[in-house]
Protein backbone atom coordinates (compact mmCIF):
# COMPACT_ATOMS: atom_id res chain seq x y z
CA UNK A 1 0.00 0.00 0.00
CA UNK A 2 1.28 3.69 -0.87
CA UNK A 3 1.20 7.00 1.12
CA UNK A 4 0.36 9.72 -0.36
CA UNK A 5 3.34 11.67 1.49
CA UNK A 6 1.85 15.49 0.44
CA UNK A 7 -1.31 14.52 1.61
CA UNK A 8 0.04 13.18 5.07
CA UNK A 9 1.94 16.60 5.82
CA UNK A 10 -1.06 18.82 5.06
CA UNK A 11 -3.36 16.19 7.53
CA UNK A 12 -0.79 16.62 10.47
CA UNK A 13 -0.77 19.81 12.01
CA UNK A 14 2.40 21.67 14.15
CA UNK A 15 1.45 24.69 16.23
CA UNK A 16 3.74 27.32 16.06
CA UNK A 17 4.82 27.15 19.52
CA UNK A 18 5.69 23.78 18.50
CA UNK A 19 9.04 25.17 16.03
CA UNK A 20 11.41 22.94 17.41
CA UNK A 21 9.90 19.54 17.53
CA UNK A 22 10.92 18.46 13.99
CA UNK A 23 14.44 18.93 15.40
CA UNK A 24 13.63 16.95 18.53
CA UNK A 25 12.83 14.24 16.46
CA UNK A 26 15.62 14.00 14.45
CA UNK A 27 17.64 14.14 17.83
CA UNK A 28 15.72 11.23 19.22
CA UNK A 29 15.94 9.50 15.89
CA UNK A 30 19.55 9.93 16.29
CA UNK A 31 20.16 8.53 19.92
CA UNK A 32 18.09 5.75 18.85
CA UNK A 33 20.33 4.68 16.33
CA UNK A 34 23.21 5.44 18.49
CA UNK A 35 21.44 2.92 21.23
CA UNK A 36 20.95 0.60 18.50
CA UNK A 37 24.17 0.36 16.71
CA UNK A 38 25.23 -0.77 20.63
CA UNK A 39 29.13 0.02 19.72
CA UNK A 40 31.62 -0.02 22.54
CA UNK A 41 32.75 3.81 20.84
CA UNK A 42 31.26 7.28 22.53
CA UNK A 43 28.23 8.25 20.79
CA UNK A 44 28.19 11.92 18.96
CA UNK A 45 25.88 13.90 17.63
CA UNK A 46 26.41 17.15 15.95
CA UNK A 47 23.40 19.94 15.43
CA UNK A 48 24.51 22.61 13.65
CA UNK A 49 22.30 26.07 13.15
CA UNK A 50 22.30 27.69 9.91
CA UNK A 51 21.08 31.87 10.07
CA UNK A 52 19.85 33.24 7.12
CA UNK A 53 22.62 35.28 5.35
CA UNK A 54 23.68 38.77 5.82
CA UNK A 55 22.33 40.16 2.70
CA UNK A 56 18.73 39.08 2.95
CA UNK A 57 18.42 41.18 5.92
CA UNK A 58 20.51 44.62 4.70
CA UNK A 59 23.65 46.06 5.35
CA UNK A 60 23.13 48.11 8.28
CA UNK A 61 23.71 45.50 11.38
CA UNK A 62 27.29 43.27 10.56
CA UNK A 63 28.68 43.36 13.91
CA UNK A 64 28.34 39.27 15.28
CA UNK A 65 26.10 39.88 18.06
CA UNK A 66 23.94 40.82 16.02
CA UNK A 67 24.36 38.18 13.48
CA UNK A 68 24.23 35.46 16.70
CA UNK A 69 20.14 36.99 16.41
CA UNK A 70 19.66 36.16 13.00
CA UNK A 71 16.89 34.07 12.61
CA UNK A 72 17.43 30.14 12.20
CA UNK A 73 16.73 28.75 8.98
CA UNK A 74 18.15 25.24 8.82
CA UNK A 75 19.36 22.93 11.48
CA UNK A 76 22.06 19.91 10.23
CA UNK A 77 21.95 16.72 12.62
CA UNK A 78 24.76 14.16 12.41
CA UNK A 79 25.27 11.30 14.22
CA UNK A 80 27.72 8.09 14.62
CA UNK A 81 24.77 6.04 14.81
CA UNK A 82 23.46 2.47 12.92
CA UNK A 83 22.63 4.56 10.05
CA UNK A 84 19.93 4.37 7.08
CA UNK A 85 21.07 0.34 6.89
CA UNK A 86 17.95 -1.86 4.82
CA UNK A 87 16.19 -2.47 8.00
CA UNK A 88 16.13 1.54 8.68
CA UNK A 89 15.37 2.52 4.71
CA UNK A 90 12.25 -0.39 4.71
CA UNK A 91 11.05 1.68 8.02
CA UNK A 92 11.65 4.87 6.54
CA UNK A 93 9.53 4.03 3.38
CA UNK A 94 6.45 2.78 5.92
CA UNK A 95 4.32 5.43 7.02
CA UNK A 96 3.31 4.51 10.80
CA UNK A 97 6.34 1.56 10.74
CA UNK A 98 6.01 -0.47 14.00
CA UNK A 99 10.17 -0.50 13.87
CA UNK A 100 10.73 1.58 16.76
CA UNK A 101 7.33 0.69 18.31
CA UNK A 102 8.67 -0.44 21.72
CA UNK A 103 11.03 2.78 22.23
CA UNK A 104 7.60 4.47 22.04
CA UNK A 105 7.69 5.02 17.90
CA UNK A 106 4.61 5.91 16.29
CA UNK A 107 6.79 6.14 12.60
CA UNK A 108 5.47 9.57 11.49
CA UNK A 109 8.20 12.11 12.93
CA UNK A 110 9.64 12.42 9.60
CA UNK A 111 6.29 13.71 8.73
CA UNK A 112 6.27 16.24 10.77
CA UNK A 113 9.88 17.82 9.53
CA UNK A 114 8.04 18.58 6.77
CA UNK A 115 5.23 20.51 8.41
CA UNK A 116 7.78 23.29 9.01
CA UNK A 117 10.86 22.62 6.65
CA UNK A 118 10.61 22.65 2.94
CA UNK A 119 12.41 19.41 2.06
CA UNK A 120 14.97 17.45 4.28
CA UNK A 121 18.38 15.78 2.81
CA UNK A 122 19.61 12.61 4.36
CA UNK A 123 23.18 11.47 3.39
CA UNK A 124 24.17 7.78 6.02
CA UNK A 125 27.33 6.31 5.60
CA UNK A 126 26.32 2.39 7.08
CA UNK A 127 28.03 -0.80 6.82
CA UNK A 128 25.97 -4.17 5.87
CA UNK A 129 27.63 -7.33 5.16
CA UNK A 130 30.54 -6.41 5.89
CA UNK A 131 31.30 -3.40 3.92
CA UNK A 132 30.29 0.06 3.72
CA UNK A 133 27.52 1.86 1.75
CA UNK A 134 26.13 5.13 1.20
CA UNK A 135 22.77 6.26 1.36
CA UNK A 136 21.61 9.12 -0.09
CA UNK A 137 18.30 10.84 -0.77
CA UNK A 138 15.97 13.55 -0.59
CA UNK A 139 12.76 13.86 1.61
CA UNK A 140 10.34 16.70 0.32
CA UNK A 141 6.42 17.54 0.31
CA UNK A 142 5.40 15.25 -3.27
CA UNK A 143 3.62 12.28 -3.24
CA UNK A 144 6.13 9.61 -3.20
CA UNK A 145 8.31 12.03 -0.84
CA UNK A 146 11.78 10.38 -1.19
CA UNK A 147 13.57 11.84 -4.01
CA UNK A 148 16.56 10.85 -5.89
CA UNK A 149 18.04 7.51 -4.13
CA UNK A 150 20.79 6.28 -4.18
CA UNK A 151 22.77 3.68 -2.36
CA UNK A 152 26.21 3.36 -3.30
CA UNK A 153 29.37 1.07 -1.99
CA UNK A 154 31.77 2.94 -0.15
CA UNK A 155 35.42 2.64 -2.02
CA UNK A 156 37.42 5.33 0.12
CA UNK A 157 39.44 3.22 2.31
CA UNK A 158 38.52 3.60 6.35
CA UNK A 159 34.98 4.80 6.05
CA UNK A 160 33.00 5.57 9.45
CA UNK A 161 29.63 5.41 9.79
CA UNK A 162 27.73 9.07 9.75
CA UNK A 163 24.60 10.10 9.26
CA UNK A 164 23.11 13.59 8.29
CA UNK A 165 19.57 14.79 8.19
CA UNK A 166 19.53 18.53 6.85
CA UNK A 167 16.22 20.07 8.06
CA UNK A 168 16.25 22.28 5.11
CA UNK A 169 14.26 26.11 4.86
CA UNK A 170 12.28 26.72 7.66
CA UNK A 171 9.10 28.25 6.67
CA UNK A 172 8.58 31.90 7.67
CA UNK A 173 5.65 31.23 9.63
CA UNK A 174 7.94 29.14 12.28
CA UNK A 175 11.06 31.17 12.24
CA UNK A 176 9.73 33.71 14.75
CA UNK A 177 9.04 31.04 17.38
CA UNK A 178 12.20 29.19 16.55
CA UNK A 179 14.69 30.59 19.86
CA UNK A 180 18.04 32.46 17.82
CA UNK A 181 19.64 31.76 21.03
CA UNK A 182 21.71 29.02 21.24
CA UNK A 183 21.43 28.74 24.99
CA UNK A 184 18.03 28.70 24.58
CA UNK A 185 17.80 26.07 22.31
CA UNK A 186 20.28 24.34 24.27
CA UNK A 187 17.59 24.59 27.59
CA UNK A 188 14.79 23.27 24.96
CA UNK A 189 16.68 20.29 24.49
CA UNK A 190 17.04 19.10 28.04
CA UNK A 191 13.67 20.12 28.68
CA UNK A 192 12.68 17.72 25.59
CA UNK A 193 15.40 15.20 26.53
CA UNK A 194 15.85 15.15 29.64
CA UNK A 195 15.39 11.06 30.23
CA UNK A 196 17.90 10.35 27.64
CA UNK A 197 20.73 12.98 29.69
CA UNK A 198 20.43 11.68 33.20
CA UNK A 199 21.81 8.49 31.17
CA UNK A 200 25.47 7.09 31.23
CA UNK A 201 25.51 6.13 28.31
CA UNK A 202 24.08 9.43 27.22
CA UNK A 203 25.65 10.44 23.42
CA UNK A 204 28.20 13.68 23.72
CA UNK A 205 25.52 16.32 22.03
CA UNK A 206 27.12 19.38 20.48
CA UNK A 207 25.10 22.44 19.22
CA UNK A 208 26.59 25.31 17.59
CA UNK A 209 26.06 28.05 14.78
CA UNK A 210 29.14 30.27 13.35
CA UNK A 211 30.14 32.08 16.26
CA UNK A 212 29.36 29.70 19.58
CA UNK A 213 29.64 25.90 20.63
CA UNK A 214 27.71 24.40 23.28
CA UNK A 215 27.86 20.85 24.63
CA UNK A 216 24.53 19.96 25.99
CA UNK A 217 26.11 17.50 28.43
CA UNK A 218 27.82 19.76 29.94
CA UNK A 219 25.50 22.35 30.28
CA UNK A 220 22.64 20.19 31.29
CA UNK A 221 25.26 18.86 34.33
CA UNK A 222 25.77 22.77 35.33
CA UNK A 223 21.93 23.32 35.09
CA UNK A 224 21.23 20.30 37.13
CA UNK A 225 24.08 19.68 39.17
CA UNK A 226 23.13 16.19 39.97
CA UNK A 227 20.08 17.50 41.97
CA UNK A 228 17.19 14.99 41.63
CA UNK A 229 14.13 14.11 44.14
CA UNK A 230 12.00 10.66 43.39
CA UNK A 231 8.65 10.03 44.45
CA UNK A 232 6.38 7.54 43.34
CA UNK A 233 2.41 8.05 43.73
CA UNK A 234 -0.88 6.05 42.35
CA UNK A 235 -3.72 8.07 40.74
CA UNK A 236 -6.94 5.95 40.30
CA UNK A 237 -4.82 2.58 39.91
CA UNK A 238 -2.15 3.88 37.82
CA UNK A 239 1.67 4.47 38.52
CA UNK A 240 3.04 7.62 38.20
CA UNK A 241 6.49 8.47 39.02
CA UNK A 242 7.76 12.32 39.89
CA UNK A 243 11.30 13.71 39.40
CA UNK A 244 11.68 16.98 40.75
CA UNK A 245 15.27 18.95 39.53
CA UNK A 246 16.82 21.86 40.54
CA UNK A 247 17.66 24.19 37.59
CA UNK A 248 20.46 26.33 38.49
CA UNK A 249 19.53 29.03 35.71
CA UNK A 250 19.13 32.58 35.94
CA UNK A 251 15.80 32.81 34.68
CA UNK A 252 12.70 31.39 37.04
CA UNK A 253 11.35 29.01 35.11
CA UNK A 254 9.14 26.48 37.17
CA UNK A 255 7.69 23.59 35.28
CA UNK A 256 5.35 20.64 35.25
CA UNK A 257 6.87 18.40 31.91
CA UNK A 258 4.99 15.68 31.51
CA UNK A 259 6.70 12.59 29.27
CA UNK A 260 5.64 9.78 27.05
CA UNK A 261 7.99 7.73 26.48
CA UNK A 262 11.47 9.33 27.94
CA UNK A 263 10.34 12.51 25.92
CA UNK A 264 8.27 15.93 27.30
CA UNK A 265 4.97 16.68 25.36
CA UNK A 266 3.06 19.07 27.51
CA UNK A 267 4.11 21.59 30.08
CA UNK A 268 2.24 23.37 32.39
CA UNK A 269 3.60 26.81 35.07
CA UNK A 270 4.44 25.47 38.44
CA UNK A 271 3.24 29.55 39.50
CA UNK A 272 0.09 28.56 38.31
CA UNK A 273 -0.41 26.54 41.41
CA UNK A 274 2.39 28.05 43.50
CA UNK A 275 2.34 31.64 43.10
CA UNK A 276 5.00 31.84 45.47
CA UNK A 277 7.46 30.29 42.60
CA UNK A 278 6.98 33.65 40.70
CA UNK A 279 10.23 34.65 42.59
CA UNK A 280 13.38 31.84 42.41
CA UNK A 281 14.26 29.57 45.10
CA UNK A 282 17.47 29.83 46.81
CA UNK A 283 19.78 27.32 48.30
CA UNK A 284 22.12 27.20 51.59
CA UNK A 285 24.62 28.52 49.39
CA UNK A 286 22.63 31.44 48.02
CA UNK A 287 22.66 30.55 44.76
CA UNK A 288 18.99 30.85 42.91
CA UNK A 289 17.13 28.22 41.57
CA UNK A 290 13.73 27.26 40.18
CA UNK A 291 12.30 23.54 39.87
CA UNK A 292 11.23 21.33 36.90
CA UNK A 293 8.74 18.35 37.65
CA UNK A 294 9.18 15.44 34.95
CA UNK A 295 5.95 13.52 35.12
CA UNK A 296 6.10 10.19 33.46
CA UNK A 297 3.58 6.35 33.28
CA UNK A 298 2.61 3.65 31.07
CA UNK A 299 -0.91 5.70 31.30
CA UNK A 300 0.84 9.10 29.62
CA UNK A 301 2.64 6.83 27.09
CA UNK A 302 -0.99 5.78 25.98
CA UNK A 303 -2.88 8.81 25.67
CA UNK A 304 0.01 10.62 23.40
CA UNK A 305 -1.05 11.30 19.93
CA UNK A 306 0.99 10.51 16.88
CA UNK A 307 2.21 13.77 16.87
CA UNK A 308 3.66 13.56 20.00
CA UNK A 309 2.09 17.25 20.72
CA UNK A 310 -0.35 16.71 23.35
CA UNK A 311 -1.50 13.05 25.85
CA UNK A 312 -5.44 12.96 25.24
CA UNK A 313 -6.35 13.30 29.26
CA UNK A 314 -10.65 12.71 29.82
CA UNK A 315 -12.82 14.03 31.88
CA UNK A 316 -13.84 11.28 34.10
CA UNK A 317 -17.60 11.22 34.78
CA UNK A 318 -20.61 8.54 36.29
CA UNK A 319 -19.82 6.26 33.10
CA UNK A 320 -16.17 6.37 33.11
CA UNK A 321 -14.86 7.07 36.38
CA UNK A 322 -11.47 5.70 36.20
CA UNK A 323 -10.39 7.72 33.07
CA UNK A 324 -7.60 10.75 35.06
CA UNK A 325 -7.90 14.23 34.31
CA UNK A 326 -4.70 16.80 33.84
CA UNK A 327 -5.69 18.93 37.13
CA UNK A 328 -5.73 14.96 38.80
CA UNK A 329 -1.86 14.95 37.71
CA UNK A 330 -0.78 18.39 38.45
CA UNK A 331 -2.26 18.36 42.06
CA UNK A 332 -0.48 15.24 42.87
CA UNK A 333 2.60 17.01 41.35
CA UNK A 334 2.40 20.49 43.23
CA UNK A 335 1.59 18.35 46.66
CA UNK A 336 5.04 16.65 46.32
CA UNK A 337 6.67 19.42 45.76
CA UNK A 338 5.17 21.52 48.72
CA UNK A 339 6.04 17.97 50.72
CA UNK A 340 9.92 18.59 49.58
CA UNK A 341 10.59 22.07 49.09
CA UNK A 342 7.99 23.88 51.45
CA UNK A 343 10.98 24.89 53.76
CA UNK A 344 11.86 26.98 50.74
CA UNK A 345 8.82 28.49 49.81
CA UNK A 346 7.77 29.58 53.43
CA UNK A 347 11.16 31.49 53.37
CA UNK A 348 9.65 33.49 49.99
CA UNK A 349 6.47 33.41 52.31
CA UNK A 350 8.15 35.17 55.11
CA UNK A 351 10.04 37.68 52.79
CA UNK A 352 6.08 38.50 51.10
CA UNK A 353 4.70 38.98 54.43
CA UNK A 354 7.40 40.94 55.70
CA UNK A 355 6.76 43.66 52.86
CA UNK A 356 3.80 43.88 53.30
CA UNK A 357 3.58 44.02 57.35
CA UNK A 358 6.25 47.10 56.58
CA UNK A 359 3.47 48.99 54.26
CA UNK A 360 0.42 48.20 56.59
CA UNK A 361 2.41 49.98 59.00
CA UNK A 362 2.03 53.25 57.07
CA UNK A 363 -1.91 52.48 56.43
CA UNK A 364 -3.52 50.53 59.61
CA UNK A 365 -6.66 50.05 57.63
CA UNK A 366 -5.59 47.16 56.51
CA UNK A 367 -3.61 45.51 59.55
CA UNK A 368 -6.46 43.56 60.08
CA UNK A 369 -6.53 40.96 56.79
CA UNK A 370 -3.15 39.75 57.72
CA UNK A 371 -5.56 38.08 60.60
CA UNK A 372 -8.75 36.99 57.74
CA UNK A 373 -7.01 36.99 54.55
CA UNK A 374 -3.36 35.22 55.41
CA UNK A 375 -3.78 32.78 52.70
CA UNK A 376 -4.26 35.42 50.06
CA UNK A 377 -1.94 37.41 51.53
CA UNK A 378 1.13 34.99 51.17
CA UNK A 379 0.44 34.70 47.42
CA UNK A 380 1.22 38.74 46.51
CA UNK A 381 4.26 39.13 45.08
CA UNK A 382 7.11 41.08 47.22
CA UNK A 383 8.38 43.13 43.95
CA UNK A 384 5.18 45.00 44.48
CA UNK A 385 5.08 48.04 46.22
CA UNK A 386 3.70 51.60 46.97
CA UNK A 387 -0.19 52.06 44.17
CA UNK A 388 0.27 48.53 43.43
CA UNK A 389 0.67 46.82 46.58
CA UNK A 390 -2.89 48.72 47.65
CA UNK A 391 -4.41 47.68 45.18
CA UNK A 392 -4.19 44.20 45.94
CA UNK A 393 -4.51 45.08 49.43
CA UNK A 394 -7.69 46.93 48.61
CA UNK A 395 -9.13 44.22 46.46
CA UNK A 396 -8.63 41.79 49.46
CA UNK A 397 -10.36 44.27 51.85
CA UNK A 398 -13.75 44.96 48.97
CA UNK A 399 -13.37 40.85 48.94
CA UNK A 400 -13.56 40.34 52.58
CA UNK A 401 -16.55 42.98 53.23
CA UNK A 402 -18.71 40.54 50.67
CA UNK A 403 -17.68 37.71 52.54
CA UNK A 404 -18.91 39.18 56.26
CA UNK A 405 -22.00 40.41 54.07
C-alpha cells in the first residue's frame, strides 16, 4: 500500500509554539540509532544552526552579536549512529512503521519535519555485510516524498559510519518562534530530553552556529548539578512516578513536563499553582534556583497522539470514572513538591509577608486581613510596592466585606 506523502503533511498539524519539535525528532531518531548500533565507541551527535545570510536582511547590522540573532533557517543533525542500513530505509519508506514501536515510535516524525521545513536531505554512511555503503536521498512535500536515491558502496578506504539529516528552509511562519539563542535552544533540548541525559551512556551532544559551541552534556550537568528528588504516587490505579530537579539558571522558570515515552509533550507553570514560585528559590549557598517536575507512566505513554504534541487526558464522569484528568496529575505534582521544598517556599512566604507588614504599618486600615485573609496574603508578590501593593490590598479588603455580608 502507498502513502500519499503530500497529503500526510497537510493532515498533520504543528502549532507554532511547536518550532522545534521536527528537530527533537531528528535528535531522538539519532540517539536511537546510536542505542541501536550498541558500539563499545562514545556516541556523537552534531546539530549545527544555519542563520539566514547577511544580505537578505541589509547592510546596516554586521557586527556578530547581532548576526548570533539572525533568525534560524536550517538545522544539520549528524550522528555516529546504525545509520539508514535496509532495515532503517524499509522503516523509513512505511508510514506509521512499528520498527521503533517499543522505544515508544509511532513512525510519522519524519512527517512532521516537513510541516515546518521545505524538504529534508539525508546522506548515512552504514556498513551491511561487511562493507560500507552510502545512502543518499531527498525527503520533500510530493507524493512519493523520497527523491533521488541512491545507495552506493563505499570505495574510500577507512569509512565511518555518519549520518546527516539537513532540516532544510524553515518556513517563515515558524522562524519567529524558533529561539536564535543558542542557549536557549540548548535549555529546549534538556527540557525535551531530559530522560535520555540523566543516562550514562548518554551520546556527547554538540550544538553550535558560526560564532558559539555548546555541549549539551555539559550544560545540562551545570543546570542540574546532579540534583534529583523521586517520588512515586498512584492516581486511580495507575503508577506515576515524579522527578523533581533543581535548575540552576538565571531565569525562574518552574515547570510541570509531563513525558511519554522518555520525551516531554506538555508543560504546564508550576506559579500557576504556587504563586509563590513567581520569585526563584534559593539554596544554603545562596545561589537561585527554580524547579522542573518530569511527570512520566505507562498511562501518559498511551494517551500521546501521533504527533507527540499533546496526551489525550478525559474528563472522568458517572460512566467512566477511572479515566484521570490533567488537574488529577498536576495536584499530585504540586503536593510533592510543597512535601519537599515547602521549607523553601515559606522562606519566599516570610520575605512576602514581611513587605507587606512594613506597608500596613504606614496604612492601619488594613492591619487587620493579615488576621482573615493570610492565605491570600502569602500569594502577593514582594516586587510590588507603593499604588500597586494597595491595590491588591484593597481588592482583598472589597473581597472580605462581601464575605462578612
Amino acid at each position: 500500500m502507498r502513502i500519499d506523502i503530500a497529503g500526510k503533511v497537510r493532515e498533520k498539524k504543528l502549532a507554532s509554539n511547536k518550532a522545534l519539535l521536527p528537530l527533537f525528532e531528528a535528535l531522538v531518531n539519532s540517539i536511537h540509532a546510536i542505542e541501536e548500533l550498541n558500539s563499545n565507541n562514545p556516541g556523537f551527535i552534531e546539530i549545527e544552526a544555519e542563520r539566514l545570510p547577511q544580505e537578505n536582511l541589509g547592510s546596516e547590522n554586521n557586527d556578530s552579536n547581532f548576526d548570533k540573532k539572525k533568525p534560524i533557517i536550517a538545522f544539520k543533525i549528524t550522528d555516529n549512529g546504525i545509520g539508514f542500513n535496509p532495515d532503517n530505509w524499509d522503516s523509513f519508506n512505511l508510514a506509521h512503521s512499528s520498527y521503533k514501536y517499543n522505544k515508544g515510535g509511532k513512525g510519522i516524525g519524519r512527517i512532521t519535519w516537513l510541516r515546518a521545513f521545505s524538504s529534508v536531505q539525508i546522506d548515512s554512511v552504514y556498513r551491511q555485510n561487511g562493507h560500507y555503503n552510502r545512502r543518499q536521498f531527498e525527503f520533500k512535500i510530493s507524493k512519493d516524498g523520497v527523491e533521488n536515491p541512491q545507495d552506493k558502496k563505499v570505495e574510500t578506504p577507512n569509512p565511518q559510519r555518519r549520518t546527516c539529516v539537513y532540516l532544510k528552509n524553515l518556513n517563515e511562519r515558524f522562524q519567529q518562534w524558533t529561539n536564535s539563542d543558542l542557549e536557549d535552544i540548548a535549555i529546549k533540548i534538556i527540557e525535551h530530553c531530559f530522560s535520555f541525559f540523566r543516562e550514562q551512556d548518554c551520546p556527547r551532544i554538540i550544538l553550535k552556529d558560526d560564532y558559539d559551541e555548546i555541549v549539551v552534556n555539559d550544560y545540562f550537568k551545570n543546570y542540574t548539578r546532579d540534583s534529583l528528588d523521586r517520588k512515586s504516587a498512584k492516581i486511580k490505579g495507575h503508577n506515576f512516578d515524579f522527578e523533581i530537579v533543581k535548575m540552576y539558571t538565571s531565569k525562574p522558570d518552574n515547570k510541570i513536563h509531563y513525558r511519554a515515552h522518555r520525551r516531554e509533550v506538555m508543560s504546564d507553570k508550576l506559579t500557576d499553582f504556587i504563586p509563590e514560585l513567581k520569585q526563584p528559590l534559593t539554596d544554603e549557598e545562596g545561589e537561585k534556583f527554580s524547579l522542573a517536575v518530569y511527570v512520566s507512566s505507562d498511562y501518559l505513554d498511551d494517551k500521546v497522539n501521533e504527533e507527540r504534541t499533546e496526551i489525550s487526558f478525559s474528563k472522568a464522569d458517572e460512566f467512566f470514572p477511572k479515566e484521570i484528568e490533567k488537574i488529577e496529575v498536576s495536584e499530585k505534582a504540586v503536593a510533592i513538591v510543597r512535601e519537599l521544598y515547602q521549607e523553601y517556599i515559606n522562606i519566599i512566604e516570610q520575605d512576602r509577608l514581611e513587605n507587606i507588614r512594613k506597608f500596613v504599618s504606614r496604612h492601619p486600615r488594613y492591619r487587620y486581613l493579615e488576621k482573615y485573609k493570610l492565605e491570600e496574603l502569602k500569594k502577593i508578590s514582594s516586587n510590588l510596592g507603593g499604588k500597586k501593593l494597595e491595590i491588591e490590598l484593597f481588592k482583598l479588603q472589597n473581597e472580605l466585606e462581601r464575605d462578612v455580608k
